[in-house]
N, C-alpha and C. Protein backbone atom coordinates (compact mmCIF):
# COMPACT_ATOMS: atom_id res chain seq x y z
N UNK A 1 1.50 -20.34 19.20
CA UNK A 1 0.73 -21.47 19.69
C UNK A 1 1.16 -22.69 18.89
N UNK A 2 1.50 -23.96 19.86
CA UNK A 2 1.68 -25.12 19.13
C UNK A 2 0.71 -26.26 18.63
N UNK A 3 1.44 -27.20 18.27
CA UNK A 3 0.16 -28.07 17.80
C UNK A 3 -1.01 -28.58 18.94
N UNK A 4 -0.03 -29.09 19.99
CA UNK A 4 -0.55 -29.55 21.09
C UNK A 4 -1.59 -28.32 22.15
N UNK A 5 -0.81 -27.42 22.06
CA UNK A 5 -1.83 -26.18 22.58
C UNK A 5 -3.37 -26.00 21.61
N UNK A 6 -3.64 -26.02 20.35
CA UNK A 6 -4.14 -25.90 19.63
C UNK A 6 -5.19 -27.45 20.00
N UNK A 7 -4.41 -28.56 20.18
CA UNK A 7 -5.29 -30.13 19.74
C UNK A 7 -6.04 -29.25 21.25
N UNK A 8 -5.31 -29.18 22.51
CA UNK A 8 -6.02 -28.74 23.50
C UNK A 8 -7.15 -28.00 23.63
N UNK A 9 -7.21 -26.87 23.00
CA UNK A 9 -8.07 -25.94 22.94
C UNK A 9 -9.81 -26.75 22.08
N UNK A 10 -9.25 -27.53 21.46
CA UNK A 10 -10.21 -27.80 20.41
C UNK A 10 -10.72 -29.03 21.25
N UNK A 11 -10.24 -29.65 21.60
CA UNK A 11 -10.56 -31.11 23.17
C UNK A 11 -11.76 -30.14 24.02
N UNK A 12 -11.41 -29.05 24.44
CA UNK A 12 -12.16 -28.53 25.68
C UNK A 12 -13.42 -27.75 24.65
N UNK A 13 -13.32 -27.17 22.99
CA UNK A 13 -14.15 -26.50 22.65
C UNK A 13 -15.39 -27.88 22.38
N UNK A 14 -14.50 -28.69 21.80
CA UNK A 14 -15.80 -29.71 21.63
C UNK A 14 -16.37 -30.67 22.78
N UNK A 15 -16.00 -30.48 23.49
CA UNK A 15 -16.10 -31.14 25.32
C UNK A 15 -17.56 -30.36 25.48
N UNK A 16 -17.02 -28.74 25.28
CA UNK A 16 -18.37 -27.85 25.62
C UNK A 16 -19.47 -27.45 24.72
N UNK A 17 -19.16 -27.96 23.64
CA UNK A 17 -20.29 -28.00 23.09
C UNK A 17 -20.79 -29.11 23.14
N UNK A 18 -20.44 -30.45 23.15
CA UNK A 18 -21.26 -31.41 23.11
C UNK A 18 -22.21 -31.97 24.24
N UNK A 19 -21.39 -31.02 26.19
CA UNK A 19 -22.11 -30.47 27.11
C UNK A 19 -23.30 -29.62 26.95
N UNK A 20 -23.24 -28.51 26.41
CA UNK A 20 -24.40 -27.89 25.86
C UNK A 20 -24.77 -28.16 25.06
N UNK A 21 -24.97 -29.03 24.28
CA UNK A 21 -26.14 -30.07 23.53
C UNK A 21 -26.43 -30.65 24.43
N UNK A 22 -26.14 -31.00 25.10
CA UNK A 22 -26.65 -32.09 25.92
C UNK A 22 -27.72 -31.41 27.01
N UNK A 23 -26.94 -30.46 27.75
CA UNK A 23 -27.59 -30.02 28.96
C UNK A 23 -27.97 -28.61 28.82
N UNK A 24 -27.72 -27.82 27.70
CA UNK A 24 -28.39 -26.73 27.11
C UNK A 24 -27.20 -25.53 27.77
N UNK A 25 -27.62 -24.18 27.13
CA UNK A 25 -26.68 -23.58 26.88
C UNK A 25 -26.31 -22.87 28.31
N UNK A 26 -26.72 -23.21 30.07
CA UNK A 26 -26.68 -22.87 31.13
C UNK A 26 -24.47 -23.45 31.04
N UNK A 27 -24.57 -24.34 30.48
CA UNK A 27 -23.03 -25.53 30.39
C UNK A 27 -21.83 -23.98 30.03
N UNK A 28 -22.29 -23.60 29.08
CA UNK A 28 -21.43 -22.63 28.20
C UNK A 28 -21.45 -21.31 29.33
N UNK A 29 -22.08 -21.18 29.62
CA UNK A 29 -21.79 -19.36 30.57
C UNK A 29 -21.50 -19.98 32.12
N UNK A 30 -21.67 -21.10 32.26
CA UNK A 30 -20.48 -21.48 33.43
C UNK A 30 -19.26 -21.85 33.08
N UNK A 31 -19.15 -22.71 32.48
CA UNK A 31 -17.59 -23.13 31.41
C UNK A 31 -17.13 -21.48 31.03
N UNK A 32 -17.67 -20.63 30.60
CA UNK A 32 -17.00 -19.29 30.19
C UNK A 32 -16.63 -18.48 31.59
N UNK A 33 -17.35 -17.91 32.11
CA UNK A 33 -16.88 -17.75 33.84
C UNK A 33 -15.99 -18.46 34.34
N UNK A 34 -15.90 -19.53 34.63
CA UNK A 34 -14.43 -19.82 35.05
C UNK A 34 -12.95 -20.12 34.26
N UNK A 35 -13.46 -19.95 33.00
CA UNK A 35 -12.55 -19.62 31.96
C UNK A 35 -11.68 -18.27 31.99
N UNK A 36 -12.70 -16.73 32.27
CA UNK A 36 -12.62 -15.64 32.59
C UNK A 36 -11.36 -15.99 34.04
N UNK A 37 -12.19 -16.38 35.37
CA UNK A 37 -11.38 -16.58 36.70
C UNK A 37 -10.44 -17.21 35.94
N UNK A 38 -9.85 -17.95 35.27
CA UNK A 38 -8.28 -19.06 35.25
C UNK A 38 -7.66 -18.12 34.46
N UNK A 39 -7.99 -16.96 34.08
CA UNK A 39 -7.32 -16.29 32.94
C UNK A 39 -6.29 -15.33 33.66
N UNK A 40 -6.64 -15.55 35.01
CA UNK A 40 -5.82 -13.98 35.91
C UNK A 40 -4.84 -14.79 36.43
N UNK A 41 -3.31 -13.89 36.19
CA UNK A 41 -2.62 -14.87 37.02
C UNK A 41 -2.76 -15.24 38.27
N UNK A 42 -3.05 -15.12 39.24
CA UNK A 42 -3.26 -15.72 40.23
C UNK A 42 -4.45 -16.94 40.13
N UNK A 43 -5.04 -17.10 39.44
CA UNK A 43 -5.97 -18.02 39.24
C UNK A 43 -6.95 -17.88 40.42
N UNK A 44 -8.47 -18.63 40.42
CA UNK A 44 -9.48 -18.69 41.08
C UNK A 44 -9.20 -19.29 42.26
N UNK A 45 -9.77 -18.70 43.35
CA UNK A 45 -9.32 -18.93 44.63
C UNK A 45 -10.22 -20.21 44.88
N UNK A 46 -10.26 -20.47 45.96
CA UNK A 46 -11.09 -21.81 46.36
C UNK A 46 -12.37 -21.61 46.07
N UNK A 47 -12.89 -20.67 47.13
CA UNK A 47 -14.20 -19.96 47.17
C UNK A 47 -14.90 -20.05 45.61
N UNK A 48 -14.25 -19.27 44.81
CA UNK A 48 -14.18 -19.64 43.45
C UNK A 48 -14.56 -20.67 42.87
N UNK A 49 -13.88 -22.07 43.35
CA UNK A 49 -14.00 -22.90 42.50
C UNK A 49 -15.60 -23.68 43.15
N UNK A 50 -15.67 -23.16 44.61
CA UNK A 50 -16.46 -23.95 45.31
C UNK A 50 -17.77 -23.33 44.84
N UNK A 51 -17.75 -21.91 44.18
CA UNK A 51 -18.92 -21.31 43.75
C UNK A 51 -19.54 -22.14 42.33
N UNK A 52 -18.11 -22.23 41.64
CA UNK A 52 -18.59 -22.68 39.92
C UNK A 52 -19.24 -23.70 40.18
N UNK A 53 -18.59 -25.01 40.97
CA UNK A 53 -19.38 -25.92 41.11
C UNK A 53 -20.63 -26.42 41.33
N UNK A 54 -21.08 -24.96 42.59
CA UNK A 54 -22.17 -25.36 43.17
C UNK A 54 -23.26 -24.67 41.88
N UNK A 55 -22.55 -23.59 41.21
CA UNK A 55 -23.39 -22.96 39.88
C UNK A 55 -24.29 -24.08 39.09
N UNK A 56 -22.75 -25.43 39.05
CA UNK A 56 -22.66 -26.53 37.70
C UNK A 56 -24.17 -27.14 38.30
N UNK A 57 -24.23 -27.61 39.55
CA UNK A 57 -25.19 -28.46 40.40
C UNK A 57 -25.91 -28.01 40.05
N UNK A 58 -26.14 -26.55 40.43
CA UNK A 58 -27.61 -26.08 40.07
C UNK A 58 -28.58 -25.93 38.53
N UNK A 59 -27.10 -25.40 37.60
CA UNK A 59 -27.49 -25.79 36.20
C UNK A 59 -27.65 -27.18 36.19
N UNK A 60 -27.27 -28.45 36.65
CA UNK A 60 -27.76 -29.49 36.27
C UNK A 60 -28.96 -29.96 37.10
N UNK A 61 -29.06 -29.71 38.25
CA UNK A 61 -31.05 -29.95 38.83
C UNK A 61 -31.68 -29.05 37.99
N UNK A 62 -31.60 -27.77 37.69
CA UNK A 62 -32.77 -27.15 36.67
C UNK A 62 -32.90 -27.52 35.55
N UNK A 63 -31.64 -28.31 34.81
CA UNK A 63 -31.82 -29.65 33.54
C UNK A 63 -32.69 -30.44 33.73
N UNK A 64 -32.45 -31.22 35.12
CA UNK A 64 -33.06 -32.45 34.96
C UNK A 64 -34.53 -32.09 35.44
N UNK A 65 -35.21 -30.68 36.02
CA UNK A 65 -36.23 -31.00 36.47
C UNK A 65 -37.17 -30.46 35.29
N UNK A 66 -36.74 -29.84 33.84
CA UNK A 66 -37.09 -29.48 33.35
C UNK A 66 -37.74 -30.58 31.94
């Protein structure tokens, strides 16, 4: 692993934590799930991505109504 792979990794670790501070820890087990899906080579199909999203929506209305 290089430097730049490494600055990367650490961009997206503190991205998600400072998401889950923010919007509580629902941020982190969606961010990890599609972390899991991008890990296969073939990567996450549409359906896929159209699911995480609608996950993200819903973790963020049960943020804000809370």
């Amino acid at each position: 692993m290089n430097a730049t792979e490494i600055s990367a990794i650490l961009g997206v670790v503190g991205t998600v934590a400072g998401l889950a501070e923010k919007y509580g820890p629902e941020v982190y087990e969606t961010v990890k799930e599609a972390l899991e899906q991008s890990k296969s080579k073939t990567g996450p199909s549409v359906a896929d991505i159209q699911a995480i999203f609608a996950k993200c929506q819903a973790d963020n209305a049960a943020i804000q109504s809370a």
